[in-house]
Every structure is written in C-alpha cells, then in structure tokens.
N, C-alpha and C. Protein backbone atom coordinates (compact mmCIF):
# COMPACT_ATOMS: atom_id res chain seq x y z
N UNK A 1 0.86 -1.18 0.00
CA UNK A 1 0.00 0.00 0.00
C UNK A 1 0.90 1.24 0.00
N UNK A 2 0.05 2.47 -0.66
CA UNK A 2 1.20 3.35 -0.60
C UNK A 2 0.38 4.59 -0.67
N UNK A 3 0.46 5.69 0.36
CA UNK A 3 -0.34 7.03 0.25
C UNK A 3 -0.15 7.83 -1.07
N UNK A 4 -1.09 8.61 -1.41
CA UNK A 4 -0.82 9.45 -2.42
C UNK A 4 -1.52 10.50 -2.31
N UNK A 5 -1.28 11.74 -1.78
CA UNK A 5 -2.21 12.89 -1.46
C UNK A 5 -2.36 13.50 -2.72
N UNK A 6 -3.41 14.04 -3.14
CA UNK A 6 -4.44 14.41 -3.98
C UNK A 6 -2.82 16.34 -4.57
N UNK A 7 -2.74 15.83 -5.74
CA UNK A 7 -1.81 17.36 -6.28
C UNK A 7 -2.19 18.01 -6.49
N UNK A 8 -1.81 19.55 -6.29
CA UNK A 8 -2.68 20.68 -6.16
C UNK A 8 -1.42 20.93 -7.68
N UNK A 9 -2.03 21.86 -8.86
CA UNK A 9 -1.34 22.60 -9.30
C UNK A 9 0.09 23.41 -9.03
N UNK A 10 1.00 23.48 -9.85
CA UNK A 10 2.45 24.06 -8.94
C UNK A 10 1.68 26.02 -8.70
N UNK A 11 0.67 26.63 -9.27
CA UNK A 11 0.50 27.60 -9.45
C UNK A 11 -0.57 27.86 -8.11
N UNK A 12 -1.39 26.83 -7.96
CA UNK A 12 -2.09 27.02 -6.85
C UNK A 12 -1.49 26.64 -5.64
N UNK A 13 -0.70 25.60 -5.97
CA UNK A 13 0.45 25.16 -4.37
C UNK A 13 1.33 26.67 -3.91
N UNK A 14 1.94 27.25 -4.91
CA UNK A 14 2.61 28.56 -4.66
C UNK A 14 1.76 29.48 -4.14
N UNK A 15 0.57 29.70 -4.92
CA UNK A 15 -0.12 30.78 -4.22
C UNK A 15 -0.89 30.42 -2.58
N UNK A 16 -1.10 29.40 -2.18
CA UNK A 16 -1.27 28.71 -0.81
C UNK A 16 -0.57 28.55 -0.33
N UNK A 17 0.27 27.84 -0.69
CA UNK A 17 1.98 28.04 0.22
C UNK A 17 1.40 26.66 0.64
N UNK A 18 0.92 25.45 1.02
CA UNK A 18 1.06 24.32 1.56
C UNK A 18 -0.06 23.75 0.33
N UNK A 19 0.13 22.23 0.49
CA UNK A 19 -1.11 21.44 -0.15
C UNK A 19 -1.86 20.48 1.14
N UNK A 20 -3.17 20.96 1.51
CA UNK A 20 -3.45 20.35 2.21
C UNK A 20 -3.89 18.96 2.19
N UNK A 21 -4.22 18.54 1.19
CA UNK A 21 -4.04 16.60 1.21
C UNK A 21 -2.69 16.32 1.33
N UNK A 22 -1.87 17.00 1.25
CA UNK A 22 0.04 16.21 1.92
C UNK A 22 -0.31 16.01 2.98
N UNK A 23 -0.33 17.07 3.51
CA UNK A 23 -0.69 17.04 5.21
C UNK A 23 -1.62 16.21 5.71
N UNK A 24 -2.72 15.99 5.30
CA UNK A 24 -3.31 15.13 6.04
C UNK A 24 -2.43 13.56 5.89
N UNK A 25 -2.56 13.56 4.37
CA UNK A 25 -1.67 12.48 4.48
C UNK A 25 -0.33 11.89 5.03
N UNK A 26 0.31 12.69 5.02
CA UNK A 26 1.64 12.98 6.38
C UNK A 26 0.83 12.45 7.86
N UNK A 27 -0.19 12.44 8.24
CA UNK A 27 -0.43 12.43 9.69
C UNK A 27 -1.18 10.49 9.33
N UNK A 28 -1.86 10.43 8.29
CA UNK A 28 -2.45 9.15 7.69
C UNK A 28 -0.84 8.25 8.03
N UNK A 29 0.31 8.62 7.34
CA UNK A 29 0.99 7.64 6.72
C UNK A 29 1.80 7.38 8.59
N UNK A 30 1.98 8.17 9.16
CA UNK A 30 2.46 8.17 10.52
C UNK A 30 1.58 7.26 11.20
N UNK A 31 0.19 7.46 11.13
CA UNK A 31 -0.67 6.97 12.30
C UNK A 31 -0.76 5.78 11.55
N UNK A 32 -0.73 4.79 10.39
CA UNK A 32 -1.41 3.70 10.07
C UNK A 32 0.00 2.97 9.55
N UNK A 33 1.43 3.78 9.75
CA UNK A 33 2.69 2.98 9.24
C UNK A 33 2.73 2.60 7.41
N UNK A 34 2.03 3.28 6.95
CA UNK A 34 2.05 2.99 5.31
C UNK A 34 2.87 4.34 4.79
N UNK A 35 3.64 4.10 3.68
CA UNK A 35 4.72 5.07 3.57
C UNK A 35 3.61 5.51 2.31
N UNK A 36 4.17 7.42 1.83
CA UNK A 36 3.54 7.78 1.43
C UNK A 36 4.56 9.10 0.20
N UNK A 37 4.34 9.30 -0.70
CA UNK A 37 4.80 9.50 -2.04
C UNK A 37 4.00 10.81 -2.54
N UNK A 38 4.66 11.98 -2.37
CA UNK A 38 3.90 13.05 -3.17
C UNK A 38 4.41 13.87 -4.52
N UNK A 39 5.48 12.56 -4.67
CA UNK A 39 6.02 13.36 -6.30
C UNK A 39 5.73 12.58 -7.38
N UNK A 40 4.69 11.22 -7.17
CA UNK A 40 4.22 10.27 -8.03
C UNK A 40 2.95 11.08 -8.84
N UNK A 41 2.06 11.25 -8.23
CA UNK A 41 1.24 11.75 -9.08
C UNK A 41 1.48 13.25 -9.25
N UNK A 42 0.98 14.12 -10.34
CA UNK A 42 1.13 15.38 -10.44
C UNK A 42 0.20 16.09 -11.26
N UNK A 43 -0.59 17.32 -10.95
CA UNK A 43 -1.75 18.38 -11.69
C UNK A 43 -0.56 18.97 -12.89
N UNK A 44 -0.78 18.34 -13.99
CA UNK A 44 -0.21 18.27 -15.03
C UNK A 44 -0.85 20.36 -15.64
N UNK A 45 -1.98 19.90 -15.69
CA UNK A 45 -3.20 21.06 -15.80
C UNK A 45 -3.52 21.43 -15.35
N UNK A 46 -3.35 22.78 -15.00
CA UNK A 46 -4.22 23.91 -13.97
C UNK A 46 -6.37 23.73 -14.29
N UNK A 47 -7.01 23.63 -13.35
CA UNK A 47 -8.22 23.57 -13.50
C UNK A 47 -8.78 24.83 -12.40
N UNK A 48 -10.32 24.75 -13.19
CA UNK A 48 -11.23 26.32 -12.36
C UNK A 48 -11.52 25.33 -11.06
N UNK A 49 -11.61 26.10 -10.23
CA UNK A 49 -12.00 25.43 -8.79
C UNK A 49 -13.47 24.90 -8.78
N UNK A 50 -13.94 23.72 -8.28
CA UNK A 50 -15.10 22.94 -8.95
C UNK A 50 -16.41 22.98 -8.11
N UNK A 51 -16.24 24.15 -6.85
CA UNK A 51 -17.25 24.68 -6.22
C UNK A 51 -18.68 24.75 -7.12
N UNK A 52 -18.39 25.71 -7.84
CA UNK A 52 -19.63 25.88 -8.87
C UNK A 52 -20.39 25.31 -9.47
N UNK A 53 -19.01 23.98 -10.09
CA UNK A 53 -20.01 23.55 -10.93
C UNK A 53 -20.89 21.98 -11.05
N UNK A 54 -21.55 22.20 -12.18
CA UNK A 54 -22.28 20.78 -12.36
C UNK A 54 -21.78 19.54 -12.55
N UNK A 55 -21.96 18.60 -11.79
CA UNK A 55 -21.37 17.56 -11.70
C UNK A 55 -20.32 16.85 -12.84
N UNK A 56 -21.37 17.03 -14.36
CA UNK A 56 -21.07 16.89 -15.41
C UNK A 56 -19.91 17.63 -15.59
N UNK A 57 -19.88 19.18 -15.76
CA UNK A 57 -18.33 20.27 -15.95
C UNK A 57 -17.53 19.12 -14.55
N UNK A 58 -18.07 18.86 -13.91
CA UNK A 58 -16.30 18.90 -12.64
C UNK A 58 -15.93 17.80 -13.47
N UNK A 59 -16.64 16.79 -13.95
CA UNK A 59 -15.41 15.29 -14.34
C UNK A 59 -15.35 15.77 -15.82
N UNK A 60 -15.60 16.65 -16.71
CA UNK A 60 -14.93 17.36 -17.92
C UNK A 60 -13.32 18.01 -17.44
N UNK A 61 -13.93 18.94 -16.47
CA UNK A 61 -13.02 20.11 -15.46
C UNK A 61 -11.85 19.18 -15.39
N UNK A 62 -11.50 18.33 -14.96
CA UNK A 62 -10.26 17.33 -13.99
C UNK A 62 -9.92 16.40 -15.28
N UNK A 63 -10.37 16.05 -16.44
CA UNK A 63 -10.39 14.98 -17.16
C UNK A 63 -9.22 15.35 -18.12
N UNK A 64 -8.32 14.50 -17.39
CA UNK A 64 -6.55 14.36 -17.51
C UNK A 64 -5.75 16.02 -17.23
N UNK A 65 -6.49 16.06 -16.31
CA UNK A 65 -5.55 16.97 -15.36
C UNK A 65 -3.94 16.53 -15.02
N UNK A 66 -4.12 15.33 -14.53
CA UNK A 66 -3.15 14.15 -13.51
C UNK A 66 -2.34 13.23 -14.26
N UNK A 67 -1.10 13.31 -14.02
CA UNK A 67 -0.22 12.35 -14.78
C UNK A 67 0.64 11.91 -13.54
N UNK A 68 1.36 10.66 -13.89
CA UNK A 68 2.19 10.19 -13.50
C UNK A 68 3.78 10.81 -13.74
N UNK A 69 4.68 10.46 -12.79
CA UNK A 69 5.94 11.34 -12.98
C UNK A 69 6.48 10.21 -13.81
N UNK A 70 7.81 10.44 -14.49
CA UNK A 70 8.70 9.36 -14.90
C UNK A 70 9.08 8.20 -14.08
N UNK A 71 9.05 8.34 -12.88
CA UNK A 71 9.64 7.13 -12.09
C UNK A 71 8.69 6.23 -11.14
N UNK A 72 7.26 6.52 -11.96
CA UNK A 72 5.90 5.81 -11.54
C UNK A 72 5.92 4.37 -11.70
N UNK A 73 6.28 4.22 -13.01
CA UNK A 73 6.27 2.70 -13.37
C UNK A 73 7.12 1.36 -12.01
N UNK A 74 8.39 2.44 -11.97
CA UNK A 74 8.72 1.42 -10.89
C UNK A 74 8.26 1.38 -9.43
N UNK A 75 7.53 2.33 -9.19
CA UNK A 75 7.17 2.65 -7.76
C UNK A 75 5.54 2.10 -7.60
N UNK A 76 4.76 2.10 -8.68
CA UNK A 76 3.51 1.47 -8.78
C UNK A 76 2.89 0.48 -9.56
N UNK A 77 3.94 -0.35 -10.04
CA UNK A 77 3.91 -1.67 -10.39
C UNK A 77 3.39 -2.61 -9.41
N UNK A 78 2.26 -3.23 -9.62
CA UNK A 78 1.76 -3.74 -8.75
C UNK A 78 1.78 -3.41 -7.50
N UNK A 79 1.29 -2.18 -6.44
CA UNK A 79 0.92 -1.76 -5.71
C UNK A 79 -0.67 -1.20 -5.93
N UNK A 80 -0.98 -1.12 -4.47
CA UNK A 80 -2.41 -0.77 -4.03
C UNK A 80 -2.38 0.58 -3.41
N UNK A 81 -3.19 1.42 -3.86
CA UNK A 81 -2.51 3.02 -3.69
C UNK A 81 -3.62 3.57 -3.40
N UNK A 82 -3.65 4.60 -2.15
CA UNK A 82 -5.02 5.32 -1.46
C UNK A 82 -4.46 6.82 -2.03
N UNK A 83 -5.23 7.47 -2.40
CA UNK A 83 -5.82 8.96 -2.58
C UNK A 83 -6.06 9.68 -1.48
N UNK A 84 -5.27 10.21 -0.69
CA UNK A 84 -6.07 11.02 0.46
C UNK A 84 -6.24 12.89 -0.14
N UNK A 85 -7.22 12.94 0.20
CA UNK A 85 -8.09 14.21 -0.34
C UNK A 85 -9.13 14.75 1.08
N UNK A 86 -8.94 16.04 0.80
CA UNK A 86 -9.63 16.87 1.88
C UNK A 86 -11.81 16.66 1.58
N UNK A 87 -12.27 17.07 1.02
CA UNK A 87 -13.46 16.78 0.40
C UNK A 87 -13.50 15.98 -1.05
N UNK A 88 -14.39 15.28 -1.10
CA UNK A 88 -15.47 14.75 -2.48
C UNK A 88 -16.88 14.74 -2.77
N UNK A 89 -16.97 15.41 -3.92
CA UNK A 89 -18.60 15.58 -4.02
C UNK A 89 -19.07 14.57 -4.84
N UNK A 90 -18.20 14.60 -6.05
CA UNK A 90 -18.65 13.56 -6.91
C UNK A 90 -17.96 12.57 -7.30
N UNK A 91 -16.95 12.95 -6.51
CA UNK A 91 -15.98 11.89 -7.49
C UNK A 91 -15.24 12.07 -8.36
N UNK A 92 -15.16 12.97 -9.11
CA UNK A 92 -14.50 13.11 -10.44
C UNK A 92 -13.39 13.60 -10.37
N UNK A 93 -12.80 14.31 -9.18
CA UNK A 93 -11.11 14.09 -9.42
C UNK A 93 -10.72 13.20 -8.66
N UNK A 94 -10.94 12.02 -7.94
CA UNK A 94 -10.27 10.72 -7.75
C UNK A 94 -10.37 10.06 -8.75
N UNK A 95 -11.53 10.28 -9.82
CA UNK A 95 -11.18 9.34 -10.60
C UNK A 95 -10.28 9.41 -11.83
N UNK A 96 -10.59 11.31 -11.86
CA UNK A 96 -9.25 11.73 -13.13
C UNK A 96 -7.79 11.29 -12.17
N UNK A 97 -7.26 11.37 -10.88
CA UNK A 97 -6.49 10.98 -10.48
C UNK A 97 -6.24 9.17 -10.69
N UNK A 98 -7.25 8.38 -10.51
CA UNK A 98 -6.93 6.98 -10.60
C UNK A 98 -6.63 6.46 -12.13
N UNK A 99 -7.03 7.32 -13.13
CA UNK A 99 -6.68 6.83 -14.45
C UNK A 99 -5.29 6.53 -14.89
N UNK A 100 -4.13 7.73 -14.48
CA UNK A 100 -2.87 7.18 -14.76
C UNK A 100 -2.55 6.69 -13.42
N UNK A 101 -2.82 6.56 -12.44
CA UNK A 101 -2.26 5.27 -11.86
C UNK A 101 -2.25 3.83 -12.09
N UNK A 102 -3.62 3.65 -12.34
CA UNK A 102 -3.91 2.68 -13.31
C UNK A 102 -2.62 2.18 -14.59
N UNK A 103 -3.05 3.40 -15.42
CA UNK A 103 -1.81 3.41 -16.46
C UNK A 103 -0.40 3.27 -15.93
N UNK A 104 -0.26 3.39 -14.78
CA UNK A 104 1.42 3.04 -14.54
C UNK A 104 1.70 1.81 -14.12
N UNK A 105 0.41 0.93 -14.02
CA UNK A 105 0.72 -0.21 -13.03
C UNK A 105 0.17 -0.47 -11.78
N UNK A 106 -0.79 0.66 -11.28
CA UNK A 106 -0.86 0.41 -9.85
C UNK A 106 -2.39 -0.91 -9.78
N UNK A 107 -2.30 -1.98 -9.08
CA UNK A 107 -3.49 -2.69 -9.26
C UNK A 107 -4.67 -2.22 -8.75
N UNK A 108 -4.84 -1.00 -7.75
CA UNK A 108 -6.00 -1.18 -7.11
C UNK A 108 -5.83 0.93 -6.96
N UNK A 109 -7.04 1.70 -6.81
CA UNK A 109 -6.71 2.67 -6.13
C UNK A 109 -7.72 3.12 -5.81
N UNK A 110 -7.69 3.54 -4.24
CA UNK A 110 -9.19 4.13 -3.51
C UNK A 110 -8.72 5.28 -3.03
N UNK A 111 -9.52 5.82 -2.40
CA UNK A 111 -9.87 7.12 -1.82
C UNK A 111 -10.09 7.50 -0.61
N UNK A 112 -9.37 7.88 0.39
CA UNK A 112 -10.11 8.37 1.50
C UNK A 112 -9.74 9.48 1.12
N UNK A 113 -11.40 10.24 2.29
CA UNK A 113 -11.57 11.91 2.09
C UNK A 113 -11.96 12.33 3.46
N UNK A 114 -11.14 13.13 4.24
CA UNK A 114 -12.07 14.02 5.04
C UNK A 114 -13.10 13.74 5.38
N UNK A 115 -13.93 14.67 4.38
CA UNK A 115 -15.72 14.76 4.04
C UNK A 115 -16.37 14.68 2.80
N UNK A 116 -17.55 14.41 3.32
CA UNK A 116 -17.94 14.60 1.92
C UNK A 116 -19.58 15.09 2.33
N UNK A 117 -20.41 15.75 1.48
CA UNK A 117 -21.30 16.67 1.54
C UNK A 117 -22.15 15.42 1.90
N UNK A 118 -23.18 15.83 2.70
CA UNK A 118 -24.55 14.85 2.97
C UNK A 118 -25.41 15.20 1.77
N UNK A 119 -25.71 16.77 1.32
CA UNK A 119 -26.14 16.97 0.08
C UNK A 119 -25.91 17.51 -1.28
N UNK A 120 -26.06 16.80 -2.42
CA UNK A 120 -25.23 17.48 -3.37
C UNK A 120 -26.59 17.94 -4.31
C-alpha cells in the first residue's frame, strides 16, 4: 500500500503556500505505518476550482488533469494506492487521479476523504 495525497497545481500550491491533502496524508501515513509518495502523481493542468459547478463540468473540469511522474512505473507496479483528499462531491477528481495510476501499473486505487457533503 502506498499514500498518495491528492496534487494541487504548482501555481495554486505557490499561491497557498502548503497542499493540504500532503498534510493530512503525512499524519495518515504516521498513524497507520504505510509510507507515502507526493512526487508520483502530479496536476499536469491547472483547473477552475469545482465549487460551482455541475457535476457533469467537474469530471470534464479534472479529465486528464493528472499524470504520472517518470519514475511511476517502478514505484507502482503492482501496488495498491489510497488517494487522500480533503473533500469529495462527486468523485470526479479521484477518478481523473486513478486513471494514470492505473496506467502506470498500480493494481487497485481508492480514496479516503475528510468529508464529503450529505447533500449534493
């Protein structure tokens, strides 16, 4: 198993100054002993923030945002890889995130989140 906190853009990481799915995941990979990797996946594509919109725009919005780095193949070859992410509404950027993991090899990849809305 292997953490993978959710990549913020290098343009939105700069202007925030932290990415908060590292962090949570930093406290995940401590408390449960699973080591954890935040230069594997990467926001290839800057996207509009997905507050607004309709379910439909957010998995357009994110759809191949996320790539794998060069040195994915050997690090997620057959591994089982969690997503930690602050909120999910619909889904649609874990799953633009699970596509090239997939593509690199990884066998399995889920999601924990924070929260997630009781209503959408």
């Amino acid at each position: 198993m292997l953490l993978i906190p959710l990549p913020l853009h290098s343009e939105r990481h700069k202007h925030r100054g932290f990415n908060h799915a590292a962090l949570l995941a930093e406290v995940c990979s401590t408390k449960i002993d699973v080591p954890m990797n935040e230069n594997i996946l990467i926001r290839h594509r800057s996207t509009i923030a997905q507050v607004e919109l309709h379910p439909r725009e957010r998995y357009q919005n994110v759809a191949g945002a996320f790539a794998c780095s060069s040195s994915a193949k050997n690090v997620l070859n057959g591994r089982k890889i969690l997503i930690i992410d602050d909120v999910s509404t619909t889904g649609a950027t874990l799953d633009a995130c699970a596509t090239p993991l997939f593509e690199a090899g990884a066998i399995e990849v889920w999601g924990l989140v924070l929260a997630r809305p009781l209503i959408w």
